[in-house]
N, C-alpha and C. Protein backbone atom coordinates (compact mmCIF):
# COMPACT_ATOMS: atom_id res chain seq x y z
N UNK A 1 26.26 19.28 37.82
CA UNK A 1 26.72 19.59 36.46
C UNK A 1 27.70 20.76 36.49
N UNK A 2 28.35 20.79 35.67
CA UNK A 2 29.68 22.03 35.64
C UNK A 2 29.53 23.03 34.28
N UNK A 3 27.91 22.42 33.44
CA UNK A 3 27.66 23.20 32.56
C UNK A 3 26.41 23.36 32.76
N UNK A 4 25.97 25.03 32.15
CA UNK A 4 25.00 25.27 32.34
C UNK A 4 24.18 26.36 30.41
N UNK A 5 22.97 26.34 30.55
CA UNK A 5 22.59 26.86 29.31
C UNK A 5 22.02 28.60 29.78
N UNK A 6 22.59 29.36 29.22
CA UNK A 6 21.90 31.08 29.04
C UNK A 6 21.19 31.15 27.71
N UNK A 7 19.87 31.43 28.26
CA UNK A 7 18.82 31.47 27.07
C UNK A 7 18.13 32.53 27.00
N UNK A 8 17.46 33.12 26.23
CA UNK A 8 16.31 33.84 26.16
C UNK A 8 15.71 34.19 25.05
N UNK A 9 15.02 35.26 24.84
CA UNK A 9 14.39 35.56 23.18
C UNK A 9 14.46 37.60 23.37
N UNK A 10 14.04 38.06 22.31
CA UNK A 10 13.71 39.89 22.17
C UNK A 10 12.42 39.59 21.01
N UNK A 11 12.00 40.30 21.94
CA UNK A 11 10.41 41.06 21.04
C UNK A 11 10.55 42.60 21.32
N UNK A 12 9.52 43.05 20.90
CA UNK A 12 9.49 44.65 20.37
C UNK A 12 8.50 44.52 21.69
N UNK A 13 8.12 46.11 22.25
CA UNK A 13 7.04 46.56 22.90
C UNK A 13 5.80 45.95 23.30
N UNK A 14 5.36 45.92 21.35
CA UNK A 14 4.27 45.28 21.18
C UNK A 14 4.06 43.53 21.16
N UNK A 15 5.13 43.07 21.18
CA UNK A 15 5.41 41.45 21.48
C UNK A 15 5.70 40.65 20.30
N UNK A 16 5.97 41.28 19.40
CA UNK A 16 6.36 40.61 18.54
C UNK A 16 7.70 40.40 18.23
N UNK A 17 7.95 39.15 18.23
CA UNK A 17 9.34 38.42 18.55
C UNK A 17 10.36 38.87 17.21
N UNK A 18 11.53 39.46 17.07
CA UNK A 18 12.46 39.71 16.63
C UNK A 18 13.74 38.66 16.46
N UNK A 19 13.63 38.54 14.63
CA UNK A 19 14.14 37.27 14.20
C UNK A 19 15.70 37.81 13.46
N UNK A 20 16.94 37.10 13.36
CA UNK A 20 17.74 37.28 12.55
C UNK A 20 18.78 38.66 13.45
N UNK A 21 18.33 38.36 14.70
CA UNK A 21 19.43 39.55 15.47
C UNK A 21 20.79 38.90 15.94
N UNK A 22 21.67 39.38 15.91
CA UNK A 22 23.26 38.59 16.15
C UNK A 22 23.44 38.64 17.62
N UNK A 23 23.35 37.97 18.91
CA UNK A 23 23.50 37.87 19.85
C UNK A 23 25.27 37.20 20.40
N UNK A 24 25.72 37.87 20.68
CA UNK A 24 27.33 37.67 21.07
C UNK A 24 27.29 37.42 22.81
N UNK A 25 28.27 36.51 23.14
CA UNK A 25 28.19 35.78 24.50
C UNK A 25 29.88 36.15 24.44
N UNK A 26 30.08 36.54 25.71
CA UNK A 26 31.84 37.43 25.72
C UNK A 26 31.86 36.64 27.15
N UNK A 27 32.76 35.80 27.27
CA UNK A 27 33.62 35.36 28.54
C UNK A 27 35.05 35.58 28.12
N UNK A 28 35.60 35.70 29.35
CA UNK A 28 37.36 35.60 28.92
C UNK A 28 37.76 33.82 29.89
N UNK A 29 37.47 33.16 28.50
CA UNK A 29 37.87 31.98 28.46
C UNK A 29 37.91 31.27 27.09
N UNK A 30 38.55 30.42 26.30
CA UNK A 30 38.92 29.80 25.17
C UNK A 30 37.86 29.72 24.36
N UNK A 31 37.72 29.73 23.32
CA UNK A 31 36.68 29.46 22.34
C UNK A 31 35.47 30.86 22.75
N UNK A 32 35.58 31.81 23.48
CA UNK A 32 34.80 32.70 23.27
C UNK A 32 34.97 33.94 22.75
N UNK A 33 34.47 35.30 22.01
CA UNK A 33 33.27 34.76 22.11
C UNK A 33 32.38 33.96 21.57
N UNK A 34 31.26 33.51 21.49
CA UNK A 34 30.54 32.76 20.76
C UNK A 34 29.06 33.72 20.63
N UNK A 35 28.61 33.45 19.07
CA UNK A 35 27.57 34.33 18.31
C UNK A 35 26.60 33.02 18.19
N UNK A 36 25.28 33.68 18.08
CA UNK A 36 24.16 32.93 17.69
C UNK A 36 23.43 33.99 16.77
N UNK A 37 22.56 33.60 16.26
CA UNK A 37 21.73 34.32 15.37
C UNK A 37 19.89 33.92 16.23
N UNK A 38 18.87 35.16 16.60
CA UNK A 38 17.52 35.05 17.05
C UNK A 38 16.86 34.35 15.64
N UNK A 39 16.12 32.92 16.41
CA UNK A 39 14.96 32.47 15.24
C UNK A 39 13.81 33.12 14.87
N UNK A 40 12.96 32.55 13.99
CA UNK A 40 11.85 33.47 13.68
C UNK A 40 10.64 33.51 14.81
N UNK A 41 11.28 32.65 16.20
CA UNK A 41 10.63 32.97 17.01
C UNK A 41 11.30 34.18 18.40
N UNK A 42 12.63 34.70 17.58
CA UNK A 42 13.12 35.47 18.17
C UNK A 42 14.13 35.02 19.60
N UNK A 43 14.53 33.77 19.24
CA UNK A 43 14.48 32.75 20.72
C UNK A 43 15.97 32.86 20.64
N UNK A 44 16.48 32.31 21.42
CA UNK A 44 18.54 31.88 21.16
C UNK A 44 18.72 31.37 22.63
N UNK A 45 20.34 30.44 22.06
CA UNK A 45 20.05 29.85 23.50
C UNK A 45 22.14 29.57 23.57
N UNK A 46 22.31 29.42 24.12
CA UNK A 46 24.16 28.97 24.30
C UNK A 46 23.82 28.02 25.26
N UNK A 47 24.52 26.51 24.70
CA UNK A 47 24.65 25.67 25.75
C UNK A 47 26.15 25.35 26.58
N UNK A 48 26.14 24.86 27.27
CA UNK A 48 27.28 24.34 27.73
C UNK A 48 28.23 25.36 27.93
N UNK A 49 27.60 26.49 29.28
CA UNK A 49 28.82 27.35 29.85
C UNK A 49 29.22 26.69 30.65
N UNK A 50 30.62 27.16 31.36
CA UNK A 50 31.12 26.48 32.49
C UNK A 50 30.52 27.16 33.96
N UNK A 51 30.20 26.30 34.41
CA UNK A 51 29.63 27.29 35.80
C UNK A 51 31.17 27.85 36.75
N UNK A 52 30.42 29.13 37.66
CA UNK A 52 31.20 29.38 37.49
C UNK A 52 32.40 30.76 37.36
N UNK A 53 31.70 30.74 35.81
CA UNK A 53 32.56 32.13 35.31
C UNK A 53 31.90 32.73 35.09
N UNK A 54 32.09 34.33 34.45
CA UNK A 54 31.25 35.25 34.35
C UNK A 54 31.01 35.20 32.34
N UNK A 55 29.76 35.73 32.39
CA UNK A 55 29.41 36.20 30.76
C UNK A 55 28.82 37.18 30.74
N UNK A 56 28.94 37.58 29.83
CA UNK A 56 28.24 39.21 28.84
C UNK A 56 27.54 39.02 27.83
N UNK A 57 25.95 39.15 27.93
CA UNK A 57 25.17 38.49 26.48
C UNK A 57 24.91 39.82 25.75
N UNK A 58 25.02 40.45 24.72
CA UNK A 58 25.03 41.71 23.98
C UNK A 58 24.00 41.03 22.38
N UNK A 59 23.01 42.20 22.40
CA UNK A 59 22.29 41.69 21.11
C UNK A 59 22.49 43.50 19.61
N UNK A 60 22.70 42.44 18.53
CA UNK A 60 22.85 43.27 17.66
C UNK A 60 22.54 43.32 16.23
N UNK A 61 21.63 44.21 15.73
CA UNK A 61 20.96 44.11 14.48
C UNK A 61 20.90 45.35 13.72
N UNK A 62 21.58 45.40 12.29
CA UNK A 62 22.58 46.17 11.48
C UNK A 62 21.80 46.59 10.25
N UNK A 63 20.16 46.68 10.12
CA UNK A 63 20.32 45.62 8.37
C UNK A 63 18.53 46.65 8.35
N UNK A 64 17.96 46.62 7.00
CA UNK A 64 17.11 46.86 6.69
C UNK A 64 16.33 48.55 7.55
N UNK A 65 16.79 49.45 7.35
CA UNK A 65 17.12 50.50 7.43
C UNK A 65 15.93 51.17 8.09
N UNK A 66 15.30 51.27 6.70
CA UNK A 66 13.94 51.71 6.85
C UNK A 66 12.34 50.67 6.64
N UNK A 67 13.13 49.78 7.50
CA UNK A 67 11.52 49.14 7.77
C UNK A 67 11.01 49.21 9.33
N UNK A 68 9.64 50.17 8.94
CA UNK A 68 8.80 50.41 10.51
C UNK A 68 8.87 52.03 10.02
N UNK A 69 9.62 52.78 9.16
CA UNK A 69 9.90 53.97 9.32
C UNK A 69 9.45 54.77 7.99
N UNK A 70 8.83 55.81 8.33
CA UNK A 70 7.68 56.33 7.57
C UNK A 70 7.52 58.28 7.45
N UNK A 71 6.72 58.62 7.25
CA UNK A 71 7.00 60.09 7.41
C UNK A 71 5.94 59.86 8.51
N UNK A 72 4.81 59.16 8.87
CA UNK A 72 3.85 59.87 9.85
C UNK A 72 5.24 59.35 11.34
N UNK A 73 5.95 58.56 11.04
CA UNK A 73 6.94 58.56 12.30
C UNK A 73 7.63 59.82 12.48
N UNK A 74 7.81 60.61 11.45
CA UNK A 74 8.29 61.69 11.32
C UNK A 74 6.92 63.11 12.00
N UNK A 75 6.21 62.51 11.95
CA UNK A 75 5.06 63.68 12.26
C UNK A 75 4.66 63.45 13.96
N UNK A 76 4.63 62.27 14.04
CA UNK A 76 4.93 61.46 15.68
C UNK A 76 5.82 62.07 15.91
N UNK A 77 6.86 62.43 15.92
CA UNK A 77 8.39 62.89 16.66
C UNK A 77 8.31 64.34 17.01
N UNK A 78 7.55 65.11 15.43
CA UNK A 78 7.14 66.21 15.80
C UNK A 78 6.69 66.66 16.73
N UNK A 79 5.27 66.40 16.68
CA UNK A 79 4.33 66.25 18.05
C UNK A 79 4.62 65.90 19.50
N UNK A 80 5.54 65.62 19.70
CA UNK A 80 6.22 65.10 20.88
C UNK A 80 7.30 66.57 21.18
N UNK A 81 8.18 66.69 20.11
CA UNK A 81 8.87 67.86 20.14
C UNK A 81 8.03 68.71 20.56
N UNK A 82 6.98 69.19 20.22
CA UNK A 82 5.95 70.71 19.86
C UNK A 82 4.96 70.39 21.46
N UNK A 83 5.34 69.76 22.06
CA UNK A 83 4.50 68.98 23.25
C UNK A 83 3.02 68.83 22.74
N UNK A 84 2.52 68.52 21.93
CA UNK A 84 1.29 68.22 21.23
C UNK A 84 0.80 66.66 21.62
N UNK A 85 1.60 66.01 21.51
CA UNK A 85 1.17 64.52 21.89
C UNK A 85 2.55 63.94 22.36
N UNK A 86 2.76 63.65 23.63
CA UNK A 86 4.20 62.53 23.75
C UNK A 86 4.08 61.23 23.65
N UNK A 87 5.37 61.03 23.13
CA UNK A 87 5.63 60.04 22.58
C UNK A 87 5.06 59.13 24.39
N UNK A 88 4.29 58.17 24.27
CA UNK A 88 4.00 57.35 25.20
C UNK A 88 4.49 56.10 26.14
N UNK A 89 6.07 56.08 25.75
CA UNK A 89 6.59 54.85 26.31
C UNK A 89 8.34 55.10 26.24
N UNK A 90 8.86 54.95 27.31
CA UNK A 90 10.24 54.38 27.38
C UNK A 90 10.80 54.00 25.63
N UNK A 91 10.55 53.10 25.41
CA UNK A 91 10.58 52.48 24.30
C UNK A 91 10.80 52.95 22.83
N UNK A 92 9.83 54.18 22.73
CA UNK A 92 9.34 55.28 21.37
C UNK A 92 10.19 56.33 22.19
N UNK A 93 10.56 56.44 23.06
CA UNK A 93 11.87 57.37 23.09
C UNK A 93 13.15 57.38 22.80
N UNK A 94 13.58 55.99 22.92
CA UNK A 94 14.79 55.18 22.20
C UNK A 94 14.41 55.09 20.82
N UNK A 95 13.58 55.09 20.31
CA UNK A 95 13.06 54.76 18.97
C UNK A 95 13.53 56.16 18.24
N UNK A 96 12.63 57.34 19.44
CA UNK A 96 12.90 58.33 18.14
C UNK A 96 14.21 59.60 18.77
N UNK A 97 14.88 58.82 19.33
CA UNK A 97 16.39 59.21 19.19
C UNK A 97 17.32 58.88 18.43
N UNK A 98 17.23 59.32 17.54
CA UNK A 98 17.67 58.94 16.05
C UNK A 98 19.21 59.34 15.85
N UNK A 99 19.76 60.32 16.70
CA UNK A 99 21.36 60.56 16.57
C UNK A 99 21.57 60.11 17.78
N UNK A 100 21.00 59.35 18.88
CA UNK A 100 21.80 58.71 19.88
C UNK A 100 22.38 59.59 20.77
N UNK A 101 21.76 60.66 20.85
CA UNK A 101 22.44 61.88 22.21
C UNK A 101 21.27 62.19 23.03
N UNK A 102 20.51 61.10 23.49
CA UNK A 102 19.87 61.10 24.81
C UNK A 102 19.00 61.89 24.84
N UNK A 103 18.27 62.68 23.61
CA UNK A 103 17.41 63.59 23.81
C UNK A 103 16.51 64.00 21.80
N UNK A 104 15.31 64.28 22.45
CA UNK A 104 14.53 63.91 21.34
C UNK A 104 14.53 65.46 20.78
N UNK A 105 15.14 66.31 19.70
CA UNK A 105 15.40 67.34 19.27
C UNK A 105 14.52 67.57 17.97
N UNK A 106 15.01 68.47 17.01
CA UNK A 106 14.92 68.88 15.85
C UNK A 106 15.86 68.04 15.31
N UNK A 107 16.89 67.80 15.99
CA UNK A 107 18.16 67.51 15.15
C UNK A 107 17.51 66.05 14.42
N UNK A 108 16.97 65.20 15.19
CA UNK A 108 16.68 63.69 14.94
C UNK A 108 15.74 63.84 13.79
N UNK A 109 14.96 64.59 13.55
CA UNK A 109 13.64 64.93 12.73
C UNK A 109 14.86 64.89 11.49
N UNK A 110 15.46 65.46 11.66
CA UNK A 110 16.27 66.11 10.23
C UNK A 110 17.13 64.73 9.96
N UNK A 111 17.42 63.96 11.04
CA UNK A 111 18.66 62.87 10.22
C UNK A 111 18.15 61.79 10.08
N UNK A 112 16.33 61.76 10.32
CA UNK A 112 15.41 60.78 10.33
C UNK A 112 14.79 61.35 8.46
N UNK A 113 14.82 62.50 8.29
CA UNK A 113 13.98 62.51 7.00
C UNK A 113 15.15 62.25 6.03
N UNK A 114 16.73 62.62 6.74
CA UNK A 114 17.32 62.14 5.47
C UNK A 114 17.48 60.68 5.16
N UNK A 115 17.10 59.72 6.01
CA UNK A 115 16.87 58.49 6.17
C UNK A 115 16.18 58.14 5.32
N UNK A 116 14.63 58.63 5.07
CA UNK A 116 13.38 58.60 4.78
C UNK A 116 13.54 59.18 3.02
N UNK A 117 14.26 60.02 2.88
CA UNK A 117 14.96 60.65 1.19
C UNK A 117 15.80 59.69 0.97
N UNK A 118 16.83 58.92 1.61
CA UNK A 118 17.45 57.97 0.70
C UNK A 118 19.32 58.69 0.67
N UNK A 119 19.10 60.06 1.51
CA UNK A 119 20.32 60.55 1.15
C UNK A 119 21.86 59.85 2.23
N UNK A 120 20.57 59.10 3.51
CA UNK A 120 21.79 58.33 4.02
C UNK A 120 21.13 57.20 3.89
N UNK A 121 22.07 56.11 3.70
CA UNK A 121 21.68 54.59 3.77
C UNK A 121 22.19 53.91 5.03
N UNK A 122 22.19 54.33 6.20
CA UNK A 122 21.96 54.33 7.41
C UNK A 122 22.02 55.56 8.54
N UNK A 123 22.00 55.02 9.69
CA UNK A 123 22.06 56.40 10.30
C UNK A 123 23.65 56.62 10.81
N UNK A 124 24.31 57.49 10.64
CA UNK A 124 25.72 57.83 10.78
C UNK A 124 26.02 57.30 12.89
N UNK A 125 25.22 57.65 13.53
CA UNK A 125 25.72 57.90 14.70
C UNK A 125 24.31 56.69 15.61
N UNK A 126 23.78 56.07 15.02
CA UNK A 126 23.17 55.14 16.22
C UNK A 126 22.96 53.79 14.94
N UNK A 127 22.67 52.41 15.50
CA UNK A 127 22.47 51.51 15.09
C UNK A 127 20.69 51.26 14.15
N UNK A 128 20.54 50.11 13.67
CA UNK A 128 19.21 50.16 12.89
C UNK A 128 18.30 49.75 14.04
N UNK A 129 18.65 49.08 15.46
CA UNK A 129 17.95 48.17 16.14
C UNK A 129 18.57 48.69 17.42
N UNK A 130 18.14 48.96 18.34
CA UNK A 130 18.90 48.90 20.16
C UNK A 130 18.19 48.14 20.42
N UNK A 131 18.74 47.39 21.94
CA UNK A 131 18.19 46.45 22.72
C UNK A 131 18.14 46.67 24.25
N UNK A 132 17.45 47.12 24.44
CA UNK A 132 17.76 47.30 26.21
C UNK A 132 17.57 45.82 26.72
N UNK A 133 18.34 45.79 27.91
CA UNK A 133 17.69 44.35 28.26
C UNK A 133 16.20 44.40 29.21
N UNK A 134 15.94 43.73 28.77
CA UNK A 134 13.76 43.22 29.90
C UNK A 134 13.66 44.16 31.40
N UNK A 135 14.68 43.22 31.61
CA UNK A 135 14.48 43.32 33.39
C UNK A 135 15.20 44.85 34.02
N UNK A 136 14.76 46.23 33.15
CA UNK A 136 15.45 47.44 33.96
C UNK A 136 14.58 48.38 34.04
N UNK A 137 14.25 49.29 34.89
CA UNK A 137 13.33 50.56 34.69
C UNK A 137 13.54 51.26 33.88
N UNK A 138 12.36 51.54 33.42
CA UNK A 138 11.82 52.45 32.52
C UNK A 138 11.13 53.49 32.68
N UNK A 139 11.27 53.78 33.43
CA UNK A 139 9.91 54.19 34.30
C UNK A 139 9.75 56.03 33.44
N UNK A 140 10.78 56.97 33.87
CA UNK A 140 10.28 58.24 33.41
C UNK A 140 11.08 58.25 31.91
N UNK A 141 12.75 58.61 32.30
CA UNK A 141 13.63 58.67 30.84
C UNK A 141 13.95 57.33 30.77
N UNK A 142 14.40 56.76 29.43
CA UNK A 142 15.06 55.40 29.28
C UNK A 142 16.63 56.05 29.27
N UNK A 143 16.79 57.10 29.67
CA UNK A 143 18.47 57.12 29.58
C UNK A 143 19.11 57.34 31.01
N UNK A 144 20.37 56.57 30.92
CA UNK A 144 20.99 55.99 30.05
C UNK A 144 20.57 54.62 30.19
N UNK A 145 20.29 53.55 29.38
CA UNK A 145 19.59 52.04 29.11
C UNK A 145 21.17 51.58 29.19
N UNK A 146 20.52 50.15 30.31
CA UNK A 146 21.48 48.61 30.14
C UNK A 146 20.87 48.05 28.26
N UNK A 147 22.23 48.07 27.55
CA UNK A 147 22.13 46.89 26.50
C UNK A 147 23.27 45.63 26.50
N UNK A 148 23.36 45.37 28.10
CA UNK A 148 24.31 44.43 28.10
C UNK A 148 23.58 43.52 29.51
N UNK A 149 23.11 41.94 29.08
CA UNK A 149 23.07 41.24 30.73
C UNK A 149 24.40 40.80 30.95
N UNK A 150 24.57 41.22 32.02
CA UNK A 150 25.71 40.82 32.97
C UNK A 150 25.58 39.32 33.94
N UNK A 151 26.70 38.56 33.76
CA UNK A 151 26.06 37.10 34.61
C UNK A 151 27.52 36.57 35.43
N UNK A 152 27.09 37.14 36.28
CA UNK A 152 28.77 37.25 37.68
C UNK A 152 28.88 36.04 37.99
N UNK A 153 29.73 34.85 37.68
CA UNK A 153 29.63 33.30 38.23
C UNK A 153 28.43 32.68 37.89
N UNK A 154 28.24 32.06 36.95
CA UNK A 154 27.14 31.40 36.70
C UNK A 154 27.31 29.89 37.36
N UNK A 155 25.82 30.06 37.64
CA UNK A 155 25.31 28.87 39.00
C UNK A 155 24.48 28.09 38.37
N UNK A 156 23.17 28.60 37.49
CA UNK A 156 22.44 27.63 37.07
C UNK A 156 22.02 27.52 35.79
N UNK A 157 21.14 27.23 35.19
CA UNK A 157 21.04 27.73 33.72
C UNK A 157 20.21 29.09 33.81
N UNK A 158 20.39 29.78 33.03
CA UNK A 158 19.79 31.15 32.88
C UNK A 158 18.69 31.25 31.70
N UNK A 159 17.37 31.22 31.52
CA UNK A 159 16.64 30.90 30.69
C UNK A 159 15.85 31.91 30.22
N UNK A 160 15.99 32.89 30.98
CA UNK A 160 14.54 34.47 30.98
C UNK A 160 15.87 35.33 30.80
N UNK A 161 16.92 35.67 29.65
CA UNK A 161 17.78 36.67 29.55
C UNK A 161 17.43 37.19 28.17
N UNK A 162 16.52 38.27 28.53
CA UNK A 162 15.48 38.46 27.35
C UNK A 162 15.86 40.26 27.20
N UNK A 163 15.48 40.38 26.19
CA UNK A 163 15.88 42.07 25.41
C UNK A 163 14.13 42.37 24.66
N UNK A 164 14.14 43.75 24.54
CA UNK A 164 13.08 44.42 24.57
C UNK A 164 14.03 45.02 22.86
N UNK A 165 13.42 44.66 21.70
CA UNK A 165 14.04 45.18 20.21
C UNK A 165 13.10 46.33 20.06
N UNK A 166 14.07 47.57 19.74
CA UNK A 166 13.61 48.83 19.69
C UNK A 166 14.23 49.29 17.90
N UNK A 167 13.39 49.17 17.47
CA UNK A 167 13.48 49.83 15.97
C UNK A 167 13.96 51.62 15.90
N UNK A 168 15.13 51.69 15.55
CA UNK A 168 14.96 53.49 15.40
C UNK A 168 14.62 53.39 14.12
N UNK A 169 14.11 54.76 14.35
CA UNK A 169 12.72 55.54 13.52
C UNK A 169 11.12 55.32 13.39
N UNK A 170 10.89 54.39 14.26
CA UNK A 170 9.55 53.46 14.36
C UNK A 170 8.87 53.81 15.37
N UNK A 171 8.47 55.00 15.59
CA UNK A 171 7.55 55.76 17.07
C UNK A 171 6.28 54.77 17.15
N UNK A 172 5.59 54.25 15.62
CA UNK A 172 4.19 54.06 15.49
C UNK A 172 4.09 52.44 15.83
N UNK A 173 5.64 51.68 15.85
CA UNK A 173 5.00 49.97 16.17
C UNK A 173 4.93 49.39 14.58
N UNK A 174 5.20 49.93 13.55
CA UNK A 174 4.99 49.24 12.16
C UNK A 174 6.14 48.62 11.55
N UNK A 175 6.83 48.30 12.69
CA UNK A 175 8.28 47.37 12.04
C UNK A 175 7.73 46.37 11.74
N UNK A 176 8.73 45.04 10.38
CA UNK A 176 8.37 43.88 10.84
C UNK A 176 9.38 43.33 11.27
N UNK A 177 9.12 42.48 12.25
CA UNK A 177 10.20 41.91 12.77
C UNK A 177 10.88 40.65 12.71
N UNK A 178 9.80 39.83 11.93
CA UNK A 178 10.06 38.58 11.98
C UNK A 178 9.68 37.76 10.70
């Protein structure tokens, strides 16, 4: 065959599959790129690449601001700041980096409660959703995170090209996602 399918799905931490995310497929060849939208099982799939060539699968979700995000997320962030309780995962560190400069401050507390007041209707300097992709360590810091799979000559179908959906402002897991 000379075509092949790149598939996969994004769930959150806790496994719950993440629906309605815009997934963009970037080759430099005709008719690309090409967008799909994640089902409510969080799934997406592109058929009929050419084997071959290279692609770039990038996932992206813009929308519903403050859902998952709360003041005790705000008291979580604290506690982590104040070394009282850390935040416990790769994951809730991307979460509660809320201005997107690689480090969990005062500053984020402050552009997370104006979130939480209504005085911004998004966050000025990071997205509503990041995606790291599945398959990268995590192990101590998540920075700096792959949010791009890379696919150098595609050979066969690609079916496990899966993303890990990270809610900012959501330390506690109370997004919904789907």
């Amino acid at each position: 065959s000379f075509f092949f399918n790149i598939a996969g799905e994004i769930e959150t931490e806790l496994g719950e599959r993440v629906s309605n995310v815009t997934i963009t497929n970037m080759s430099p060849q005709p008719e690309y790129p090409r967008q799909e939208t994640t089902d409510g099982n969080g799934e997406f799939a592109f058929i009929d690449n050419v084997l071959s060539t290279d692609y770039e699968i990038t996932a992206e979700k813009n929308d519903d601001w403050l859902n998952g995000v709360s003041t005790l997320d705000l008291v979580l962030i604290q506690r982590h700041i104040l070394g009282l309780q850390n935040l416990d995962s790769a994951y809730k560190l991307i979460a509660a980096d809320i201005n997107s400069d690689e480090n969990i401050s005062g500053i984020d507390i402050v552009e997370l409660r104006k979130l939480i007041l209504g005085i911004y209707g998004e966050l000025p300097q990071n997205n509503s959703w990041r995606f790291p992709i599945q398959d990268q360590s995590m192990a101590v810091s998540p920075w700096p995170f792959v949010e791009a799979i890379s696919i150098t000559g595609l050979e066969s179908n690609m079916m496990h090209e899966d993303f890990i959906g990270v809610k900012i402002g959501d330390v506690n897991g109370s997004v919904t996602a789907n």
